[in-house]
C-alpha atoms as a PDB file:
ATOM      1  CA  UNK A   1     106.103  87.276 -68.990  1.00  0.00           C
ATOM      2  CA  UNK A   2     104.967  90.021 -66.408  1.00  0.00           C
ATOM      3  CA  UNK A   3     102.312  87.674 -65.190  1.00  0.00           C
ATOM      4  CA  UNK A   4     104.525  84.391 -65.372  1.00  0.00           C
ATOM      5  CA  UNK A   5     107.431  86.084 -62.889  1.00  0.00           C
ATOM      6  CA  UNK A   6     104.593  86.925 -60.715  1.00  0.00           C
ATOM      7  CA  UNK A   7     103.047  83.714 -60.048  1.00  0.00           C
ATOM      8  CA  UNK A   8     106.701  82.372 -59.465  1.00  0.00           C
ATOM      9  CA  UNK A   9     107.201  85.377 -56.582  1.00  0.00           C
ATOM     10  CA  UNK A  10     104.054  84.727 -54.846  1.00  0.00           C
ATOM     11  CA  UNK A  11     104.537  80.933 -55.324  1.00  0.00           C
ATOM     12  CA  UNK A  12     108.369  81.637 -53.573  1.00  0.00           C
ATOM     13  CA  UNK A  13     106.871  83.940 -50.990  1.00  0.00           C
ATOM     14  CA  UNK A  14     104.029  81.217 -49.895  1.00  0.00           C
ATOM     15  CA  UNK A  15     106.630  78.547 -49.934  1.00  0.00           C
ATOM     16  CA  UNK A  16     108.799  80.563 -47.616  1.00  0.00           C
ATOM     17  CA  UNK A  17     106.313  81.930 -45.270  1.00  0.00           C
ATOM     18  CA  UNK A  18     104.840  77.929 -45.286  1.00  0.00           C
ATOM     19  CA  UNK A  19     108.472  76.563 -43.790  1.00  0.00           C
ATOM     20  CA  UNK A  20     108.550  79.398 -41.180  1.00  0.00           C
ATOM     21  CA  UNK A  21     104.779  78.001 -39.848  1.00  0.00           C
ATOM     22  CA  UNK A  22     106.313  74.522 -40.175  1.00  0.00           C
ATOM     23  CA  UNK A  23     108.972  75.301 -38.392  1.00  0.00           C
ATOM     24  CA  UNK A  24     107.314  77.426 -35.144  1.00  0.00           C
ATOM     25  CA  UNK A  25     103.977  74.001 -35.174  1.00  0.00           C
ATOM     26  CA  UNK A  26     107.152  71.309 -34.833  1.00  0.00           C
ATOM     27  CA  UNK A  27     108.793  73.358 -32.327  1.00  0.00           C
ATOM     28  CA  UNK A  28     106.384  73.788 -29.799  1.00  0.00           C
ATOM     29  CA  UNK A  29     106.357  71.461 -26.468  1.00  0.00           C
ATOM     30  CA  UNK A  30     103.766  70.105 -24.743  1.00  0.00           C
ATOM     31  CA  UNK A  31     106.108  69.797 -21.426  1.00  0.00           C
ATOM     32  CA  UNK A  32     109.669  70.915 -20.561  1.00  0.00           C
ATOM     33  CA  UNK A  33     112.720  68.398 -20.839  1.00  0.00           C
ATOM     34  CA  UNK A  34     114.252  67.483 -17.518  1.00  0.00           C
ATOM     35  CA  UNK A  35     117.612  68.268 -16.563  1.00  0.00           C
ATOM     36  CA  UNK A  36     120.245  66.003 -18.052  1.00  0.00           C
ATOM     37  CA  UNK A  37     117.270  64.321 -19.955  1.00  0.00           C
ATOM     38  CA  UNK A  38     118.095  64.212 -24.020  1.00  0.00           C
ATOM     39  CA  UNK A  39     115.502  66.218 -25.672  1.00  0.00           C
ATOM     40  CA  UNK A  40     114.307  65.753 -29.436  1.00  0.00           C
ATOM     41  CA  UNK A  41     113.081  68.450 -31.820  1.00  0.00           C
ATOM     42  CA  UNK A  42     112.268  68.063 -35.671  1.00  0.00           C
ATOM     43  CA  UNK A  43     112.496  71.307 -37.127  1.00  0.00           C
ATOM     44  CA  UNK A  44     112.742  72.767 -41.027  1.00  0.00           C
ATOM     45  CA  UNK A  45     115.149  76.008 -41.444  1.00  0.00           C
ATOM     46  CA  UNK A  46     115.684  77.411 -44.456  1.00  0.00           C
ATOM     47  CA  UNK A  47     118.421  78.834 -45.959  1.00  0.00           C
ATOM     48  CA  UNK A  48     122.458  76.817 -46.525  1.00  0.00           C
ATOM     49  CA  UNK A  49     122.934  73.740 -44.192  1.00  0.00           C
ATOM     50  CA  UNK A  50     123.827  74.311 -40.710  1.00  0.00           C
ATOM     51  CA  UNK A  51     125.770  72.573 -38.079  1.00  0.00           C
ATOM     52  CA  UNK A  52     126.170  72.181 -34.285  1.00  0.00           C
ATOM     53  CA  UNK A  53     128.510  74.813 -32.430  1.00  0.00           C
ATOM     54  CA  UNK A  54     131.303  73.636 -30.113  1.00  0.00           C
ATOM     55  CA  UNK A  55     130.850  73.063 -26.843  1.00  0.00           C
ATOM     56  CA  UNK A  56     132.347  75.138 -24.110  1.00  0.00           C
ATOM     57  CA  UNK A  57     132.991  74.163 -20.532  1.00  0.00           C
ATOM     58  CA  UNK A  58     130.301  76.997 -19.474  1.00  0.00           C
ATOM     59  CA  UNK A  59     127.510  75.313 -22.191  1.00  0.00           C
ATOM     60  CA  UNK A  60     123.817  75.815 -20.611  1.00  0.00           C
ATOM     61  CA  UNK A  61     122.698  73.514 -23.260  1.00  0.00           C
ATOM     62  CA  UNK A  62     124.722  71.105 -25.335  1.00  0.00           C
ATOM     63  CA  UNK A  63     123.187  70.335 -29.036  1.00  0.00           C
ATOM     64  CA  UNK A  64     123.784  67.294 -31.654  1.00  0.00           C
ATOM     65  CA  UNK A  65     122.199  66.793 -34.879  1.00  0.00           C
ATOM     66  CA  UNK A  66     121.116  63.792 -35.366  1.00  0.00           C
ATOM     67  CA  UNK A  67     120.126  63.753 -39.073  1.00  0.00           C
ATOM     68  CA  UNK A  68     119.551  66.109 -42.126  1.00  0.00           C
ATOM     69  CA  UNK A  69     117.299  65.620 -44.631  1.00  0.00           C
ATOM     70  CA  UNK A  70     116.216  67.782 -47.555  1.00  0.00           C
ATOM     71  CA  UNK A  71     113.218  69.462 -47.685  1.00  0.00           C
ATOM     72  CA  UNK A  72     112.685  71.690 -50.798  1.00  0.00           C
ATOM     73  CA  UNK A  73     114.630  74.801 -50.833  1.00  0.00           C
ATOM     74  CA  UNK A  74     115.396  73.821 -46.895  1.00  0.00           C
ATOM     75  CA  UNK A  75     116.561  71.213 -44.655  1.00  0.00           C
ATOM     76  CA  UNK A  76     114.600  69.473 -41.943  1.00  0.00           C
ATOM     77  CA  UNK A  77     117.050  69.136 -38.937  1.00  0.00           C
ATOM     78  CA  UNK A  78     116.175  65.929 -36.263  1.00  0.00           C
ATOM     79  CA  UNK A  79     118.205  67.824 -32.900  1.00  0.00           C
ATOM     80  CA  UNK A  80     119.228  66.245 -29.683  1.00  0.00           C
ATOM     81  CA  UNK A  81     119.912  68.126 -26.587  1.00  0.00           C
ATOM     82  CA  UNK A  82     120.750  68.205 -22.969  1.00  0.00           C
ATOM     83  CA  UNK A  83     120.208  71.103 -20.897  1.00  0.00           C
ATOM     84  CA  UNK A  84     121.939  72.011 -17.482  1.00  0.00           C
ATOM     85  CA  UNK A  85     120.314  74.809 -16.014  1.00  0.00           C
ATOM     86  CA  UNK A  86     116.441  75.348 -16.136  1.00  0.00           C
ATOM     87  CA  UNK A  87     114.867  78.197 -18.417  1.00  0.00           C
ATOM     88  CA  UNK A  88     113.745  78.963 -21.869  1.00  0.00           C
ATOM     89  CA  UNK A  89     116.514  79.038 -25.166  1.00  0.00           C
ATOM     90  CA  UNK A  90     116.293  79.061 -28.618  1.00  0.00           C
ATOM     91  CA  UNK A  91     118.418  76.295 -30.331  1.00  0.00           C
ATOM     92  CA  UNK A  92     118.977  78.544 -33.049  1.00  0.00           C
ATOM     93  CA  UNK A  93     121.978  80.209 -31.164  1.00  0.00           C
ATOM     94  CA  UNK A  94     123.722  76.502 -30.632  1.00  0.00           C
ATOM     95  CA  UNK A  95     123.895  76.570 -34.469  1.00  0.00           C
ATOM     96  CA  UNK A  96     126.345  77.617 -36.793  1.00  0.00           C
ATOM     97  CA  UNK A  97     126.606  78.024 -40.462  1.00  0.00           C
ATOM     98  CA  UNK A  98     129.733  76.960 -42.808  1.00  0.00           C
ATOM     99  CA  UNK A  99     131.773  79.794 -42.318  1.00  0.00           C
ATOM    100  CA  UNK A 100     131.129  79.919 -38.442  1.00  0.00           C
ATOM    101  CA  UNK A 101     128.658  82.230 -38.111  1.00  0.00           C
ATOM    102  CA  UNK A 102     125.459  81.987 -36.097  1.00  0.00           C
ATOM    103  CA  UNK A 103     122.304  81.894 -38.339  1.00  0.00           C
ATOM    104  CA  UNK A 104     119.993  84.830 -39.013  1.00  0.00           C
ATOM    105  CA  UNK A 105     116.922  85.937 -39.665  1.00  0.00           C
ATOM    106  CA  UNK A 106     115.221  82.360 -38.786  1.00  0.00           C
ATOM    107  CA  UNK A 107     112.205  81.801 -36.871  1.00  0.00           C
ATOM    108  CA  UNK A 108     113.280  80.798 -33.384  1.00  0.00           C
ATOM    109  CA  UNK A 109     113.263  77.122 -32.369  1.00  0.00           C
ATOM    110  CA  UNK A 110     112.534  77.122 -28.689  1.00  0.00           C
ATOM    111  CA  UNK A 111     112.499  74.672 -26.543  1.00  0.00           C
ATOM    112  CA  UNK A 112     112.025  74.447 -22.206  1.00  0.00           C
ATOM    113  CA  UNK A 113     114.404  72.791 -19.787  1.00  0.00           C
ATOM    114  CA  UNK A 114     112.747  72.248 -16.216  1.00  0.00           C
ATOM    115  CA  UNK A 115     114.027  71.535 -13.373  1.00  0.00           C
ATOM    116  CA  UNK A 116     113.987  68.198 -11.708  1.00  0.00           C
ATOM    117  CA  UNK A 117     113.770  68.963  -7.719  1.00  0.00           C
ATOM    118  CA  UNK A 118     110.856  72.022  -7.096  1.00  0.00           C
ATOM    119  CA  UNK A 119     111.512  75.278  -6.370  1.00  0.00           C
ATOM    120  CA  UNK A 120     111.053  75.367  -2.290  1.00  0.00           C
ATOM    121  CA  UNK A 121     112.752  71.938  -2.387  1.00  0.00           C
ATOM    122  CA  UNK A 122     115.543  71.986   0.820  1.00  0.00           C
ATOM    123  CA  UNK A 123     118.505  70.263  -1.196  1.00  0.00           C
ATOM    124  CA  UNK A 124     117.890  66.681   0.541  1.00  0.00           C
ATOM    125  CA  UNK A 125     118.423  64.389  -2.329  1.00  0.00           C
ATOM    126  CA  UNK A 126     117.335  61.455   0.088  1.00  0.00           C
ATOM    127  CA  UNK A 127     114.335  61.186   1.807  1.00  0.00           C
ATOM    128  CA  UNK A 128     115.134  60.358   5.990  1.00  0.00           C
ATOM    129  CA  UNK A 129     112.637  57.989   7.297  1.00  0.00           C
ATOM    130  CA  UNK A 130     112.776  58.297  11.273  1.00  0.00           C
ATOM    131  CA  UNK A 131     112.490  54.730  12.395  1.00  0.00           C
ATOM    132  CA  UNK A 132     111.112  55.544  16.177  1.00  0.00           C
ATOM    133  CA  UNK A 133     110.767  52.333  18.508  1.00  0.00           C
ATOM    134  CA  UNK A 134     107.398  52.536  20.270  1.00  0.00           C
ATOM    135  CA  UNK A 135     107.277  50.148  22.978  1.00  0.00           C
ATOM    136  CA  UNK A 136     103.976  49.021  23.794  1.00  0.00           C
ATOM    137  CA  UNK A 137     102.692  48.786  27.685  1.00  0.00           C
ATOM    138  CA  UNK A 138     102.331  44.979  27.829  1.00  0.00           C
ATOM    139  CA  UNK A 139     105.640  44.695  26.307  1.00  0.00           C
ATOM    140  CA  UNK A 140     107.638  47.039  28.625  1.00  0.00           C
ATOM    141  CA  UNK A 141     105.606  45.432  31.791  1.00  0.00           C
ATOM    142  CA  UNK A 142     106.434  41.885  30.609  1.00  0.00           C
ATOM    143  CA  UNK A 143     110.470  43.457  30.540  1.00  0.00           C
ATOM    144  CA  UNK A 144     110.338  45.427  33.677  1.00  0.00           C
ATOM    145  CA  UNK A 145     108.328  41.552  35.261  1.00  0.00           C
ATOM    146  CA  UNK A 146     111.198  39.455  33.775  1.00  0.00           C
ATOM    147  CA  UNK A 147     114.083  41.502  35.044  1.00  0.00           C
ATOM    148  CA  UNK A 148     112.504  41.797  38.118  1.00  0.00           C
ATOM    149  CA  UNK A 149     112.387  38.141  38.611  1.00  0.00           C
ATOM    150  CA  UNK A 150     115.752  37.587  37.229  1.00  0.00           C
ATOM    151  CA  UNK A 151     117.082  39.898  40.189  1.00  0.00           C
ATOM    152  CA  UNK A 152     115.429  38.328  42.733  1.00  0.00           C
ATOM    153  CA  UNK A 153     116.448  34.971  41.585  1.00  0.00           C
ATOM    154  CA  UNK A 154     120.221  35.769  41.103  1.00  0.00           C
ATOM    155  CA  UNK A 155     120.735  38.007  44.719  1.00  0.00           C
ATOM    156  CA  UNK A 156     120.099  35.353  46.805  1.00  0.00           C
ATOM    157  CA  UNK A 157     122.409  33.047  44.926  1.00  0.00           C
ATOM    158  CA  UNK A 158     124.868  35.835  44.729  1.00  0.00           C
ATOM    159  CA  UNK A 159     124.885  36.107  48.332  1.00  0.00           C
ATOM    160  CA  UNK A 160     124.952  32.724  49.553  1.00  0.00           C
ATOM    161  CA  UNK A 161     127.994  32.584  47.233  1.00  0.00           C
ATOM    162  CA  UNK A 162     129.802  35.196  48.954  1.00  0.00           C
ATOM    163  CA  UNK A 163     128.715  33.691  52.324  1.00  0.00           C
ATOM    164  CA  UNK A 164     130.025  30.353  51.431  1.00  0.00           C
ATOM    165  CA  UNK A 165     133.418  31.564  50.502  1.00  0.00           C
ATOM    166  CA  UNK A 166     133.954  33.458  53.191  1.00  0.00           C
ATOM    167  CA  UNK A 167     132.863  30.309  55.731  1.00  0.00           C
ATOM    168  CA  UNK A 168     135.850  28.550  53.294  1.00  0.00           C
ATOM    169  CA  UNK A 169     137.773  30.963  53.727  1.00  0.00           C
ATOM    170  CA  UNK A 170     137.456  31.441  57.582  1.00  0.00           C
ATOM    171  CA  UNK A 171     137.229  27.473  57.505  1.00  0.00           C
ATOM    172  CA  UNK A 172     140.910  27.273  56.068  1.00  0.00           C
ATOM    173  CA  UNK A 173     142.232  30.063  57.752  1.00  0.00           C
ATOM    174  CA  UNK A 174     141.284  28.273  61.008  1.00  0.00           C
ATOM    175  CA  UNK A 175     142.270  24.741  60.025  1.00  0.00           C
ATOM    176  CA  UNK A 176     145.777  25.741  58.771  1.00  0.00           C
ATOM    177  CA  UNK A 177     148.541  25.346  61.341  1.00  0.00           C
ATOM    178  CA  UNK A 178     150.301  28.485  62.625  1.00  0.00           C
ATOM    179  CA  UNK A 179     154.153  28.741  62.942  1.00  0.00           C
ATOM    180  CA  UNK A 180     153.735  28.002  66.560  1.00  0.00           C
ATOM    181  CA  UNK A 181     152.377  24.473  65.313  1.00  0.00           C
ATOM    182  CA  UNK A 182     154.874  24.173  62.350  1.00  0.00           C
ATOM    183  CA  UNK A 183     158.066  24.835  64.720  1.00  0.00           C
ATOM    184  CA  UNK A 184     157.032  22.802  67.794  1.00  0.00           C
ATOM    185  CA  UNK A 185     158.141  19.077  66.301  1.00  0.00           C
ATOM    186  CA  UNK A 186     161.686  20.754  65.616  1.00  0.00           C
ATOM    187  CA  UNK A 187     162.060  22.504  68.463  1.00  0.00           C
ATOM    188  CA  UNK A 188     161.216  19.323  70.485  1.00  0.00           C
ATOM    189  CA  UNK A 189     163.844  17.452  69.102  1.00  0.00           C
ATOM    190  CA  UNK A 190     166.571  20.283  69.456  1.00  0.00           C
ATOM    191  CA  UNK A 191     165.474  20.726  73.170  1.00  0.00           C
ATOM    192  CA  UNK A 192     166.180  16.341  73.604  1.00  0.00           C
ATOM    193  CA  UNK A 193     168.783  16.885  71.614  1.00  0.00           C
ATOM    194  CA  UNK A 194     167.963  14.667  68.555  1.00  0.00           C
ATOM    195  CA  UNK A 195     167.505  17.517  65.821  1.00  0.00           C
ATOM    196  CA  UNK A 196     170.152  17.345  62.957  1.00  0.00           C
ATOM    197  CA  UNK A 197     171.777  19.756  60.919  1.00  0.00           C
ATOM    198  CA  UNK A 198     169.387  19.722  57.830  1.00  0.00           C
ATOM    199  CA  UNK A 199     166.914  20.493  60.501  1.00  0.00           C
ATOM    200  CA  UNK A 200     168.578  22.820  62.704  1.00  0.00           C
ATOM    201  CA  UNK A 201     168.766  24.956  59.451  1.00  0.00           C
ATOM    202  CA  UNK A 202     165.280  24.459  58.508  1.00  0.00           C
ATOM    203  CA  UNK A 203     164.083  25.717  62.047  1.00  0.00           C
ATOM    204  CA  UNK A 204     166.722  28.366  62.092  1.00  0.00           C
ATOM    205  CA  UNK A 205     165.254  29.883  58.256  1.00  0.00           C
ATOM    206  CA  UNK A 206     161.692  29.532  59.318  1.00  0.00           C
ATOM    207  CA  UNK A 207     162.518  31.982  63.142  1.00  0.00           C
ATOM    208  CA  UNK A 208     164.251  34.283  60.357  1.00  0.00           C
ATOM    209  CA  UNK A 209     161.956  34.237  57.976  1.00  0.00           C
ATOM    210  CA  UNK A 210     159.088  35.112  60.147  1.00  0.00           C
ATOM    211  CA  UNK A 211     160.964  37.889  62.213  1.00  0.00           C
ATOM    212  CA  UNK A 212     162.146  39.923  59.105  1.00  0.00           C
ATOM    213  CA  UNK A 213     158.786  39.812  58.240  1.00  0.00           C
ATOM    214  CA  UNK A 214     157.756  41.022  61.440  1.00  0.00           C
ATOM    215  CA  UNK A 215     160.373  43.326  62.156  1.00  0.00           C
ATOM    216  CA  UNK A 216     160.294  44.763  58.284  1.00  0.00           C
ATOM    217  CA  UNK A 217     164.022  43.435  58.056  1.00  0.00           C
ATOM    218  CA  UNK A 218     165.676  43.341  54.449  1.00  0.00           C
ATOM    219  CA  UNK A 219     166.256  40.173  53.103  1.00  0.00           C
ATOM    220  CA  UNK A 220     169.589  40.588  52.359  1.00  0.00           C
ATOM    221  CA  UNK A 221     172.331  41.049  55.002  1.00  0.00           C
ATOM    222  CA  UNK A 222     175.121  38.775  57.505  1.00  0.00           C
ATOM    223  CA  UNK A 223     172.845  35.699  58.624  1.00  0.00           C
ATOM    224  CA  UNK A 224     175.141  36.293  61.786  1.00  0.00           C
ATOM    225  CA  UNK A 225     174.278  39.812  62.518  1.00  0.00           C
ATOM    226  CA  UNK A 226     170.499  39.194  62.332  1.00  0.00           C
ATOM    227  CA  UNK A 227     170.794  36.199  64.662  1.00  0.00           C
ATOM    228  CA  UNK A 228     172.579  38.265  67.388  1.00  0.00           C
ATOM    229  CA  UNK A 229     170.400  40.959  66.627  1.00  0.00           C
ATOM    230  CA  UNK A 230     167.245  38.554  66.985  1.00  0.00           C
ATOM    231  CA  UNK A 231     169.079  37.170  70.394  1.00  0.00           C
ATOM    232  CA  UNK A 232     168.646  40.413  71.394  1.00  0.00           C
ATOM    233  CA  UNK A 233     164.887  40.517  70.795  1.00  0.00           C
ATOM    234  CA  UNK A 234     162.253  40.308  74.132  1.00  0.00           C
ATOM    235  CA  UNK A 235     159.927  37.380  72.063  1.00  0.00           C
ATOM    236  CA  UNK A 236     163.073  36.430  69.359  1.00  0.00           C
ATOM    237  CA  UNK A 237     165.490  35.793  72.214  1.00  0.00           C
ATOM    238  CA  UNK A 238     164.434  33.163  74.441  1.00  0.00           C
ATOM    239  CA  UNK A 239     163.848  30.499  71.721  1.00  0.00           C
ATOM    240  CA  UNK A 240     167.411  31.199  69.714  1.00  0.00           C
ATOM    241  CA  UNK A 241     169.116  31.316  73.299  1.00  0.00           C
ATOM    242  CA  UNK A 242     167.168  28.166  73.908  1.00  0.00           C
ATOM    243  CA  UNK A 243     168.753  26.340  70.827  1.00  0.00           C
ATOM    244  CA  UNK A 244     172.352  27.563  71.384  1.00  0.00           C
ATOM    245  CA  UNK A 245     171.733  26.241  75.005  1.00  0.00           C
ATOM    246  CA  UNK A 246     170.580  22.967  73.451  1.00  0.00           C
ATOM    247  CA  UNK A 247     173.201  22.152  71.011  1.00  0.00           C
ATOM    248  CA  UNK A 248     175.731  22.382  73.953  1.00  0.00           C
ATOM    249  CA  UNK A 249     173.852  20.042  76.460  1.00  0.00           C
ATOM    250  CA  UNK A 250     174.219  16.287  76.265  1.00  0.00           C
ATOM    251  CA  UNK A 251     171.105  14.563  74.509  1.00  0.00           C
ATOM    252  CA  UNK A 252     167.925  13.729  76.980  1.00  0.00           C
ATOM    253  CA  UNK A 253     165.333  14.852  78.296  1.00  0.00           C
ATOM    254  CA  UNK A 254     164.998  18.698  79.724  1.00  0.00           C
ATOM    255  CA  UNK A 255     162.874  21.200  81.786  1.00  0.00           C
ATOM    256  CA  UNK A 256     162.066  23.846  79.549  1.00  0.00           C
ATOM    257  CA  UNK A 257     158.744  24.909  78.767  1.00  0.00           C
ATOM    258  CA  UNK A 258     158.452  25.002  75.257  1.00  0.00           C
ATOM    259  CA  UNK A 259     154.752  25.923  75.255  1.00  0.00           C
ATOM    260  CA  UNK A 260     156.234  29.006  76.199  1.00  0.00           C
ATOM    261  CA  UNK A 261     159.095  29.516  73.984  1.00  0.00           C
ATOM    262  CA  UNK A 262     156.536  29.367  71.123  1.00  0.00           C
ATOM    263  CA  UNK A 263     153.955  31.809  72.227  1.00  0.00           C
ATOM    264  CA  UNK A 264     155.660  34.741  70.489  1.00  0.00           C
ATOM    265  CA  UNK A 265     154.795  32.557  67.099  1.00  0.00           C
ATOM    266  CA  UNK A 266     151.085  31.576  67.448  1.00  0.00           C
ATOM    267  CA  UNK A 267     148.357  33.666  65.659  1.00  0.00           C
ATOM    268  CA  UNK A 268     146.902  36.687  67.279  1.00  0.00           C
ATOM    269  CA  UNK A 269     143.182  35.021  67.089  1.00  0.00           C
ATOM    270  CA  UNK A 270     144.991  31.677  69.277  1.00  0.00           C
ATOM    271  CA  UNK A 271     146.752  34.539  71.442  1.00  0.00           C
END
């Protein structure tokens, strides 16, 4: 009996001391799991059946099991994880057993989590490509030729331009008849008498017209005060006097020189 209790301790013990080997070949790793990369270990604990402890909001590493199978007087456990911050843990302290408590006297079950970015990395999760324009030497003298030639092309057309519209301009300006030239038919026919009243008042707007713009008058104001204002005028004068002198006279023909009368109204250049 001595001998049969014996063989069944040192069978126990070599069982025992078997799953702990088991357990420390399967969890060794060959490289460390990436960051937020799901890791796999198969590992065989012994002892009641454990499960996976809750996850805080501060986990380092956050642990599933997959699967449980039996295996003899243990239980081989397929585990998925993720880990968050690089370094070395044992996945024994993510585990729990029935009552709650975390799981003793086991061989550890350890596993790596590496980082993804190295350690003198700068932060820069995206590579900056500088994109710098070299401009070649034919290509910059081929742009410096061509705008070149476009300037010397488009001045002399720019200029010719300008020197045409101001020959139109001085063209016009010389071919357009002054006041002098506007007034004379009228005041011919007031000074034979033959001007009527449409056109009395058309000759008598346009004198009016021109001397508030030459004496800065205001628009508004007594028509009558301006015209004996304007009588009283050295170059207004003679013309009005000439027309109230007119209307009065019998029609025909008359000695005043009306060349003169006008002379106050011509252009400075004719002056």
């Amino acid at each position: 009996m001595k001998l049969k209790f014996l063989i069944k301790f040192l069978v126990t013990i070599f069982l025992t001391s078997t799953n702990c080997v088991i357990a420390q070949i399967i969890d060794e790793q060959s490289e460390p799991v990436p960051i937020g990369i799901e890791g796999r270990v198969m590992v065989v604990l012994a002892g009641s059946k454990l499960k996976a402890a809750p996850v805080g909001d501060k986990s380092k590493i956050i642990l599933r099991i997959h699967d449980i199978f039996p295996n003899g007087n243990a239980y081989r456990y397929d585990l998925r994880y993720f880990g968050f911050v690089p370094g070395e843990y044992n996945l024994n302290q993510f585990l729990l057993t029935e009552d709650g408590k975390t799981p003793t006297n086991l061989p550890p079950t350890k596993i790596s989590i590496g980082s993804i970015l190295p350690e003198n990395h700068d932060g820069i999760l995206i590579e900056e490509v500088e994109n710098k324009i070299e401009l070649s030497s034919n290509y910059t003298f081929w742009l410096i030729g061509i705008v070149t030639l476009w300037i010397l092309i488009a001045l002399p057309l720019f200029l010719s331009d300008l020197k045409l519209k101001k020959n139109l301009d001085y063209t016009n300006d010389f071919n357009e008849p002054d006041l002098a030239q506007r007034l004379r038919p009228l005041v011919e026919q007031a000074a034979t008498g033959n001007l009527d009243t449409e056109g009395r008042a058309i000759l008598e707007r346009m004198i009016f017209s021109h001397w508030r713009e030459q004496l800065n008058l205001p628009e508004e104001g007594n028509p009558l005060d301006l015209y004996l204002q304007l009588k009283q005028h050295d170059d207004a004068g003679p013309l009005l006097c000439g027309l109230e002198d007119w209307l009065h006279r019998p029609p025909g023909p008359t000695a005043v020189d009306i060349t003169a009368l006008l002379e106050p109204y011509r252009k400075p250049s004719e002056q």
